[in-house]
Protein backbone atom coordinates (compact mmCIF):
# COMPACT_ATOMS: atom_id res chain seq x y z
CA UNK A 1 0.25 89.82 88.36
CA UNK A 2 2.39 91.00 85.21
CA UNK A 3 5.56 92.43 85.76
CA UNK A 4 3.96 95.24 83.76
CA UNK A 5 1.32 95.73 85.45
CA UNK A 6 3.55 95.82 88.42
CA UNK A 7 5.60 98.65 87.34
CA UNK A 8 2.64 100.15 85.91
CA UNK A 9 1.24 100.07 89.28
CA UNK A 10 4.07 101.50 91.42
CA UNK A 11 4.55 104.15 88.73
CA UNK A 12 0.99 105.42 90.03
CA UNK A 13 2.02 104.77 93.48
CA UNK A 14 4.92 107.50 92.96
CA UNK A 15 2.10 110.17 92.11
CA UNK A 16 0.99 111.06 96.01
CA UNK A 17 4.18 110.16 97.13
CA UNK A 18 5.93 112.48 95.03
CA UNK A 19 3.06 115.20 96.60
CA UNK A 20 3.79 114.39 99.87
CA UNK A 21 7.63 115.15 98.92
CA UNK A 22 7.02 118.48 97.48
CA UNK A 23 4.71 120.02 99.54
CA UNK A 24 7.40 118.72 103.23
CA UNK A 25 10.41 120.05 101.18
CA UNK A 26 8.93 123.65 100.19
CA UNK A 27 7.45 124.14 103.70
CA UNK A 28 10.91 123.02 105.04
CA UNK A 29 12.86 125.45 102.60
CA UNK A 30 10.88 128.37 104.07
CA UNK A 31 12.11 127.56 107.51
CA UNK A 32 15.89 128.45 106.80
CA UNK A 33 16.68 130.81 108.25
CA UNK A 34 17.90 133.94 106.48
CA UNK A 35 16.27 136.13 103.90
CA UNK A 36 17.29 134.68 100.34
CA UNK A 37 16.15 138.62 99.20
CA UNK A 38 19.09 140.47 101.32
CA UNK A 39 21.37 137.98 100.44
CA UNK A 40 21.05 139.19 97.09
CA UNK A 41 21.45 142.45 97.45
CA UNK A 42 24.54 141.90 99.59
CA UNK A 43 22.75 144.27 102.30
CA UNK A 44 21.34 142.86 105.26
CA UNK A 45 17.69 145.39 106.29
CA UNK A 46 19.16 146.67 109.32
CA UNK A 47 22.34 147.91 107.41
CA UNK A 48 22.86 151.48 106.32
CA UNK A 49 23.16 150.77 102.82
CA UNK A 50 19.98 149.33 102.83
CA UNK A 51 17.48 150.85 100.04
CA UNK A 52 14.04 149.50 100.74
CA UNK A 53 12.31 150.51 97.24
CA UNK A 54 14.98 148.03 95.74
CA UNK A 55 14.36 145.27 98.51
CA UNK A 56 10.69 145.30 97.90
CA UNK A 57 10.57 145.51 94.16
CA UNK A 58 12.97 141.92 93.82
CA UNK A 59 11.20 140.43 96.44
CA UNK A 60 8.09 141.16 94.38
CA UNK A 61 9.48 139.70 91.21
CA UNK A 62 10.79 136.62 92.86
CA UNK A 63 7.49 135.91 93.67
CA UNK A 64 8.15 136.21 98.11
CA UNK A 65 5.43 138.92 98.52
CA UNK A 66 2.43 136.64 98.00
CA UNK A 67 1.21 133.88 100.50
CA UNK A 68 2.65 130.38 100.84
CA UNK A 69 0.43 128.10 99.16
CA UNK A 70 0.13 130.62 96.06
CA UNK A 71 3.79 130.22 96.26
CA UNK A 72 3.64 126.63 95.79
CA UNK A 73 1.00 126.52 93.78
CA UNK A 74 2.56 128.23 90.98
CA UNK A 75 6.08 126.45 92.05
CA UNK A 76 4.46 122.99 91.62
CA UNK A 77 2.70 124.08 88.27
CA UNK A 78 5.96 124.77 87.18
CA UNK A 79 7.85 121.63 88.10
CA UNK A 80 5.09 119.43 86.59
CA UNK A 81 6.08 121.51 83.16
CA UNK A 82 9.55 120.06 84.02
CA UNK A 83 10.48 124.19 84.59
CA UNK A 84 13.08 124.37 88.31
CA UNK A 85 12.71 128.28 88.16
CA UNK A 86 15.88 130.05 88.11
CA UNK A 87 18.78 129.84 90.61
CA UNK A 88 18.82 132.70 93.34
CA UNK A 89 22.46 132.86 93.50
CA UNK A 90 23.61 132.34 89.94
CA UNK A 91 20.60 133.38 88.14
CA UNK A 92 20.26 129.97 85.46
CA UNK A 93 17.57 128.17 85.15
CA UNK A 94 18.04 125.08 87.78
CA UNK A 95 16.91 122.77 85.70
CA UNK A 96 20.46 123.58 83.72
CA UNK A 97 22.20 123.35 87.15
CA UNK A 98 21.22 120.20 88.04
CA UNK A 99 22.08 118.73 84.11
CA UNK A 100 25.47 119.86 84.82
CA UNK A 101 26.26 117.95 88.14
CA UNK A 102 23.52 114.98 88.59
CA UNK A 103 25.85 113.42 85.81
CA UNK A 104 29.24 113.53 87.63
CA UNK A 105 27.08 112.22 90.63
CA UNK A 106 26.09 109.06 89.18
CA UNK A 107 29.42 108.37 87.95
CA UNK A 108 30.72 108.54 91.28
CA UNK A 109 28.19 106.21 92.45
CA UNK A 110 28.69 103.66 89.73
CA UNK A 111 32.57 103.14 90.38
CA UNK A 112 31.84 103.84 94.09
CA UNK A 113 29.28 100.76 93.97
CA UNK A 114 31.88 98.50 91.94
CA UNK A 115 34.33 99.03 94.04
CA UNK A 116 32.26 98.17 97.37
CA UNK A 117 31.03 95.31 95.29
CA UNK A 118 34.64 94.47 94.83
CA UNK A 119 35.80 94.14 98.66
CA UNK A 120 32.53 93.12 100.13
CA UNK A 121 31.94 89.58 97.58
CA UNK A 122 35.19 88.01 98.47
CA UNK A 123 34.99 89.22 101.82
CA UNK A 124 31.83 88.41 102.64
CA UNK A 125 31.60 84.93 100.87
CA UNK A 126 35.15 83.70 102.27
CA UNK A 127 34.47 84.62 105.94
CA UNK A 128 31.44 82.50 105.21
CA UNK A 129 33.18 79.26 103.77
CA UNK A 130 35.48 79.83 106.26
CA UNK A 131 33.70 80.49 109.54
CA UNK A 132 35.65 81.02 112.98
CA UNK A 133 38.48 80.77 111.19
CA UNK A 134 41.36 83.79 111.02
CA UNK A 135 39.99 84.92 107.49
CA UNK A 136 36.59 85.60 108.99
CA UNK A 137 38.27 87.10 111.92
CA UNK A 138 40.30 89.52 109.33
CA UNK A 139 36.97 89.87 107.16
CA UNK A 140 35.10 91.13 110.27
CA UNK A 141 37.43 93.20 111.28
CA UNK A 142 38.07 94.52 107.93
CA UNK A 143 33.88 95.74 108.21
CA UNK A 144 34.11 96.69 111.49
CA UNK A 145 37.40 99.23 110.95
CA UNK A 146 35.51 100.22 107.58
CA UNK A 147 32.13 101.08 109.60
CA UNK A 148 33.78 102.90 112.51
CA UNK A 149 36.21 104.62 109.89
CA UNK A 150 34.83 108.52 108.73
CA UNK A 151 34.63 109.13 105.37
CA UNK A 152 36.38 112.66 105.89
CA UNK A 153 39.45 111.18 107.74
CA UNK A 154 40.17 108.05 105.09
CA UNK A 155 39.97 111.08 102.35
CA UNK A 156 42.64 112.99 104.16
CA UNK A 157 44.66 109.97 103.97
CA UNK A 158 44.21 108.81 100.74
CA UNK A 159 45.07 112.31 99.44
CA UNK A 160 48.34 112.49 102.17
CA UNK A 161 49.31 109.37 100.35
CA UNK A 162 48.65 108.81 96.86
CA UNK A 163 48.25 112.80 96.02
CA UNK A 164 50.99 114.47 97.88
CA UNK A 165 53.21 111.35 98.26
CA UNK A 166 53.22 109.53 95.40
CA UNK A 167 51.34 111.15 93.51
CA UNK A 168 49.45 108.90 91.58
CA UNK A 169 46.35 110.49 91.73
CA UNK A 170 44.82 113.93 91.64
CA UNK A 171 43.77 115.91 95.14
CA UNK A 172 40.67 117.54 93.36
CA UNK A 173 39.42 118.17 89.91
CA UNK A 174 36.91 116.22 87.79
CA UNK A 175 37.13 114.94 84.04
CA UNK A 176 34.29 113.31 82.04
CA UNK A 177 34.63 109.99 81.01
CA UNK A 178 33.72 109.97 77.61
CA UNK A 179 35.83 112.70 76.56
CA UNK A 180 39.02 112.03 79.55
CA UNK A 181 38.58 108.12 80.50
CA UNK A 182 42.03 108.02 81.78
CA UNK A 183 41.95 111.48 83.98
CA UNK A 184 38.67 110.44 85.07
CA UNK A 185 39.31 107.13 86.03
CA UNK A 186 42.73 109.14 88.15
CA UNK A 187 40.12 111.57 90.33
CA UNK A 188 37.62 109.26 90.66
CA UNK A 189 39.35 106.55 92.19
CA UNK A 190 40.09 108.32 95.53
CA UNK A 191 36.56 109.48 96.02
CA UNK A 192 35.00 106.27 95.12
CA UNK A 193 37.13 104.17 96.97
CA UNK A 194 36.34 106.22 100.68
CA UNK A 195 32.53 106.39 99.45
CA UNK A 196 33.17 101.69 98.28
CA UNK A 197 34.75 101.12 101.27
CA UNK A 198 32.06 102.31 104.18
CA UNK A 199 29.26 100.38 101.73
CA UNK A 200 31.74 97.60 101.38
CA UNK A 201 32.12 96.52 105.19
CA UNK A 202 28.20 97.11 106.04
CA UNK A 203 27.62 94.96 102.88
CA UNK A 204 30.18 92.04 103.75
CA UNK A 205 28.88 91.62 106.80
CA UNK A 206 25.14 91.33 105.67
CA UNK A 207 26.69 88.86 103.08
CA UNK A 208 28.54 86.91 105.41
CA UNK A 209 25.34 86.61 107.82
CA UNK A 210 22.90 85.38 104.73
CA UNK A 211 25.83 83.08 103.48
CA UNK A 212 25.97 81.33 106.54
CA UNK A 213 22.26 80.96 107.31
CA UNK A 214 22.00 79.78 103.07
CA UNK A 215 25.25 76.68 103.65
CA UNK A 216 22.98 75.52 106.40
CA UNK A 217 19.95 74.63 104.69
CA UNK A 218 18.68 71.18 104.06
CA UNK A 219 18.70 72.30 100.16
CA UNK A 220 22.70 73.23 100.34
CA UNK A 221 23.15 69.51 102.39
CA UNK A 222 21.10 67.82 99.66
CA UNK A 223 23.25 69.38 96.64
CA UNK A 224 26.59 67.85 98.70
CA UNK A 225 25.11 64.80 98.89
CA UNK A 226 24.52 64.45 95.07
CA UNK A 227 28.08 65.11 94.72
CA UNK A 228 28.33 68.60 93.07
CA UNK A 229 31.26 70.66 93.51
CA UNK A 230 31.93 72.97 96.32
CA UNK A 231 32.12 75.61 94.20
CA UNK A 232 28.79 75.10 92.48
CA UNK A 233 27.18 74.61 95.85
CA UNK A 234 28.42 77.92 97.37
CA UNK A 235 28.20 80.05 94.40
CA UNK A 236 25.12 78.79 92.26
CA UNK A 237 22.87 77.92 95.43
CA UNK A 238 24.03 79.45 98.18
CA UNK A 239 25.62 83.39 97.30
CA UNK A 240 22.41 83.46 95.11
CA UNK A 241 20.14 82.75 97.55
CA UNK A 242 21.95 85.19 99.84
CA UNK A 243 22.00 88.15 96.94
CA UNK A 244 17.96 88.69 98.09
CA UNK A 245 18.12 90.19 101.19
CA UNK A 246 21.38 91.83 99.99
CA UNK A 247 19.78 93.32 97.20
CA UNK A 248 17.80 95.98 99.88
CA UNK A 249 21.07 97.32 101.13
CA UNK A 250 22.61 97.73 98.18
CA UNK A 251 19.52 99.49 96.91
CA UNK A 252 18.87 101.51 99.44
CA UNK A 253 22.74 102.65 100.01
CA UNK A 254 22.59 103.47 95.51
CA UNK A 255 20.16 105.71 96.72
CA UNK A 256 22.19 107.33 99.54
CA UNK A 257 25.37 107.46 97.26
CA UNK A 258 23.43 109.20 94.06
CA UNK A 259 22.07 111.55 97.08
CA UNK A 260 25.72 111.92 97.12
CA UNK A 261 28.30 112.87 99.60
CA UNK A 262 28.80 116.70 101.03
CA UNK A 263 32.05 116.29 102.80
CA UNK A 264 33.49 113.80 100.56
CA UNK A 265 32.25 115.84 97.27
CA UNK A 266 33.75 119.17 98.90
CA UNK A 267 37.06 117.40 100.26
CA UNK A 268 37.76 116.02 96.64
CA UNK A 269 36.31 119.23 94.34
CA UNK A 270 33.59 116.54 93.24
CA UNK A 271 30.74 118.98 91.28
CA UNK A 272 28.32 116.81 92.58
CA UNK A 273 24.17 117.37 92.89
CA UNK A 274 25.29 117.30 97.15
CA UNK A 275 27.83 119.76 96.56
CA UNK A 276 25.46 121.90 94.59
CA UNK A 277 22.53 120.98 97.52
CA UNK A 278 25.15 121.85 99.93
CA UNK A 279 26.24 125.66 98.04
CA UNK A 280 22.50 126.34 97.54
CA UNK A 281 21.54 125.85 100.96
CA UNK A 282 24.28 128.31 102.19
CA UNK A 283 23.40 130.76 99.94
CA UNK A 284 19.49 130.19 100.52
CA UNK A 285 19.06 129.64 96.72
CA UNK A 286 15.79 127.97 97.39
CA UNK A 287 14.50 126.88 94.15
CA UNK A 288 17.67 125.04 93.42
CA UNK A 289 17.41 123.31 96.96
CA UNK A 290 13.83 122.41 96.32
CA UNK A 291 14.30 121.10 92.83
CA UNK A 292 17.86 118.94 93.93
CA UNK A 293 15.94 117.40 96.70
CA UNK A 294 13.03 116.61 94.70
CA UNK A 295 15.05 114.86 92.36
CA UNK A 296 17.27 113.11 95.19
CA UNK A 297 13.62 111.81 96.55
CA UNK A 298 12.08 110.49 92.87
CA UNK A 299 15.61 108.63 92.34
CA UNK A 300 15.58 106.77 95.49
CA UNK A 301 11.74 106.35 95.22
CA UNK A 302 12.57 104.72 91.75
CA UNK A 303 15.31 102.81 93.05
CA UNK A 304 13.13 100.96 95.40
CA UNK A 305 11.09 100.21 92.82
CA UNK A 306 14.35 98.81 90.92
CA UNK A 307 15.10 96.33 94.01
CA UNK A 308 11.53 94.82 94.29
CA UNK A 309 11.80 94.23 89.96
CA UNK A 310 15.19 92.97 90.71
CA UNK A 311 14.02 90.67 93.51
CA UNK A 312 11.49 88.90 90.76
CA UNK A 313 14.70 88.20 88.29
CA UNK A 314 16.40 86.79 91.53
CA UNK A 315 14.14 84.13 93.11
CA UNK A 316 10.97 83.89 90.56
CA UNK A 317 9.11 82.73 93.54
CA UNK A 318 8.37 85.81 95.16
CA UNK A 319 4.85 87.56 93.90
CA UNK A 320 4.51 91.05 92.65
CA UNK A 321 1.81 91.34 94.66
């Protein structure tokens, strides 16, 4: 099989799955609690300012008077159109919402995953080489801290030190990076590093396992034997071989990173699509809930496609099958 034909195929793949998202997160939406309608309005029903002619004639024109699957009907109609609806709470249209922050998400993601790329490589690869040794004992305990460490509590710090301290960096804000490299490159580095640093110590350690199983292959003895250098041996045989099985995690963490962050995203002043998620959900803006986690589920969806394509480049051998 093609590589084309591959991707074609798992681009047809994503049609039911994609079904299967929509339908579970518009029957899920309706379960929050709350009545989007009276939150409106700013009047809860049982209140005495409540004025039910007014109640009953939005709820009409938001579409909440007729039965579910008509309501999803014409809400998936819609989205294949490439139309969100409009925002509950701000009243844009959420495809608009979502072009505003899904960028500032995946720039987080990109440093976040260069900087976990980083710490884990040299972390992971040394404690390797150097098994049972007190650099794989510092490595190890480097990924265990980093594991056991919450994101919220390494923000605090960060922003105790390098914010209000020595100020270095800013607490919150955001800048875009074509227009402000500097100023973005100053509020993204706190953010990216607490988001690099839990990916970095799960990621050593799965390097530091795959390393170790690699340097103990007959193939790795054979290339010492012919006399090539150390460094050629680890790096150009062994790290590569490793990078397969690393690939997944890193993969499927992208995914969990571009899903982005609530906590982290809220600590920092991040206008992030989890931020947004996180606002809408409060507010029971249900379109814009539906259509952010719709998105979050097509881009890890196509991610996983990315790490089986990516899995071809890395060891030919394996069939798109």
């Amino acid at each position: 099989m093609t590589l084309a034909r591959y991707i074609g195929g798992r681009l047809l793949q994503l049609i039911p799955v994609l079904f299967l998202v929509s339908v579970g997160v518009f029957l899920l939406v309706q379960i929050i609690p709350g009545d989007p309608v009276a939150i409106m309005l700013g009047v809860s029903p049982d209140s005495a300012g409540f004025n039910k002619d007014q109640y009953d004639t939005l709820r009409h024109e938001l579409g909440f008077d007729q039965p579910l699957y008509e309501r999803y009907l014409s809400w998936a109609g819609r989205i294949v159109h490439g139309d969100f609806g409009v925002s509950l709470k701000s009243r844009r249209p959420v495809a608009d919402l979502l072009f505003e922050r899904y960028p500032a998400t995946i720039y987080l993601t990109i440093v976040a995953l260069l900087v976990s790329l980083a710490i884990a490589v040299p972390i992971g690869v040394f404690a390797a080489v150097r098994q049972n040794t007190i650099f794989d004992y510092l490595g190890m305990t480097f990924s265990l801290v980093g594991l056991a460490m919450p994101g919220f509590w390494l923000a605090l710090l960060l922003i105790l030190l390098f914010s209000l301290k020595l100020g270095w960096f800013p607490a919150i804000g955001y800048a875009a990076p074509l227009a402000q490299p500097v100023d973005f490159l100053k509020h993204v580095a706190m953010p990216a590093i607490v988001l690099g640093t839990s990916f970095a110590a799960q990621l050593a350690r799965y390097l530091r396992a795959e390393t170790i199983e690699q340097l103990h292959q007959d193939y790795v003895r054979s290339a010492r034997a012919w006399g090539l250098p150390p460094r050629t041996v680890i790096f150009k045989h062994a790290v590569r071989n490793s990078l397969i099985s690393v690939v997944t995690v890193a993969g499927l963490h992208t995914a969990r990173l571009l899903g982005g962050t609530p906590i982290v995203e809220s600590i920092f002043g991040w206008p992030g699509v989890a931020s947004l998620l996180l606002d809408s959900i409060y507010a029971r803006d249900y379109p814009t809930v539906q259509a952010s986690v719709l998105i979050l589920a097509l881009t890890y969806v196509t991610l996983n496609l990315v790490v089986d394509v990516v899995y071809h480049l890395l060891d030919p051998r394996i069939r798109l099958a």
